[in-house]
Protein backbone atom coordinates (compact mmCIF):
# COMPACT_ATOMS: atom_id res chain seq x y z
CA UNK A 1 8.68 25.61 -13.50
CA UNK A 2 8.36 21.83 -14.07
CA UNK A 3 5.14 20.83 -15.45
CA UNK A 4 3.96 17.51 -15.74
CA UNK A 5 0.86 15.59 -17.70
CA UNK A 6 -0.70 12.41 -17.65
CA UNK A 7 -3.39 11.30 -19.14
CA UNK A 8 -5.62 8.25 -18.52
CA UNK A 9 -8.62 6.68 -19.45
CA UNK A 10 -11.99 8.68 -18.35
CA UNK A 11 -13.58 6.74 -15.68
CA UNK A 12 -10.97 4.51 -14.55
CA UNK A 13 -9.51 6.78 -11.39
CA UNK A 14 -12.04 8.36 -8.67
CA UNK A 15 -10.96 12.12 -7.88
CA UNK A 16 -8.97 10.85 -4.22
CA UNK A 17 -6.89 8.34 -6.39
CA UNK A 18 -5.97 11.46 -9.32
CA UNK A 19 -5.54 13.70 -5.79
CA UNK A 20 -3.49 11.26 -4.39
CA UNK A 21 -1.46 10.88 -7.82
CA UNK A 22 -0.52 14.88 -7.84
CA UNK A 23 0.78 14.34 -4.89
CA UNK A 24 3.31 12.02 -5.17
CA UNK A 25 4.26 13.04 -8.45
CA UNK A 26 4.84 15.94 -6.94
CA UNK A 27 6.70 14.95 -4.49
CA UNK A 28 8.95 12.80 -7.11
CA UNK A 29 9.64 15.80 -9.28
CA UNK A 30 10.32 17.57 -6.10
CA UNK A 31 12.79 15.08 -4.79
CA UNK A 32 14.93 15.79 -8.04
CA UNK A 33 14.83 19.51 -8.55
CA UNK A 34 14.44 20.59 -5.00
CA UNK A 35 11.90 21.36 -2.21
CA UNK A 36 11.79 25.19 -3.68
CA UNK A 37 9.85 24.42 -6.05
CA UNK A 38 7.15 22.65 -4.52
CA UNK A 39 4.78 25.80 -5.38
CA UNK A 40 5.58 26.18 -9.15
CA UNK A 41 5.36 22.40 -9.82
CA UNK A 42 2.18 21.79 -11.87
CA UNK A 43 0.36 18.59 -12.04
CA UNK A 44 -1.98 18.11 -14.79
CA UNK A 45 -4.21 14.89 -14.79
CA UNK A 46 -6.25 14.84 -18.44
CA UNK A 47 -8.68 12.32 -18.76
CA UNK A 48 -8.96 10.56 -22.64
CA UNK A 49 -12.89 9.52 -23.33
CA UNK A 50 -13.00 5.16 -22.34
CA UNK A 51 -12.60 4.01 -26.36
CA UNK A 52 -10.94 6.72 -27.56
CA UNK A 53 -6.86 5.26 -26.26
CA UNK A 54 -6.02 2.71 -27.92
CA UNK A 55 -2.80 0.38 -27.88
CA UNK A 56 -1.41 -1.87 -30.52
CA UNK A 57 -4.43 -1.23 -32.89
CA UNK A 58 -7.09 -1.73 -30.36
CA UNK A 59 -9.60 0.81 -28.07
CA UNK A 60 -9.01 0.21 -24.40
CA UNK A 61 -12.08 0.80 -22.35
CA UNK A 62 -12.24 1.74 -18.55
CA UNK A 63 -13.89 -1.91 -18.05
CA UNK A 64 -10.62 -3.34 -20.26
CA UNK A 65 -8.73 -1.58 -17.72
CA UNK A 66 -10.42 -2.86 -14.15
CA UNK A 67 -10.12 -6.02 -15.45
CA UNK A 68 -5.94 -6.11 -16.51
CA UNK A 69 -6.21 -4.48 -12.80
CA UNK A 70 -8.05 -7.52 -11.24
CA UNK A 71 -4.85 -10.24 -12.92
């Protein structure tokens, strides 16, 4: 029963784009183990309160984010 997690800043993905994600994770993990098991492949997206990640010493924001996004 594979289960995967990822967890991102709060804020930063609407609910289609974390839909969307499940679904082609699943579809990787699927791709790897086999189509049978599609229905006991869980998807867990956690979201981390924007401030509270941090890398390298320093709080990332959902704003810090949208703007690495924009180049």
């Amino acid at each position: 029963m594979p289960l995967v997690q990822i967890k991102g800043i709060s804020g930063y993905l609407s609910l289609e784009q974390k839909q969307e994600l499940i679904r082609k994770v699943t579809d990787a993990v699927v791709s790897v183990e086999g189509e049978k098991l599609r229905p006991v492949t869980w998807v867990l997206v956690e979201d981390v309160p924007s401030g509270a990640w941090g890398v390298g010493g320093n709080p990332v924001t959902d704003s810090d984010l949208r703007n690495m996004a924009k180049g």
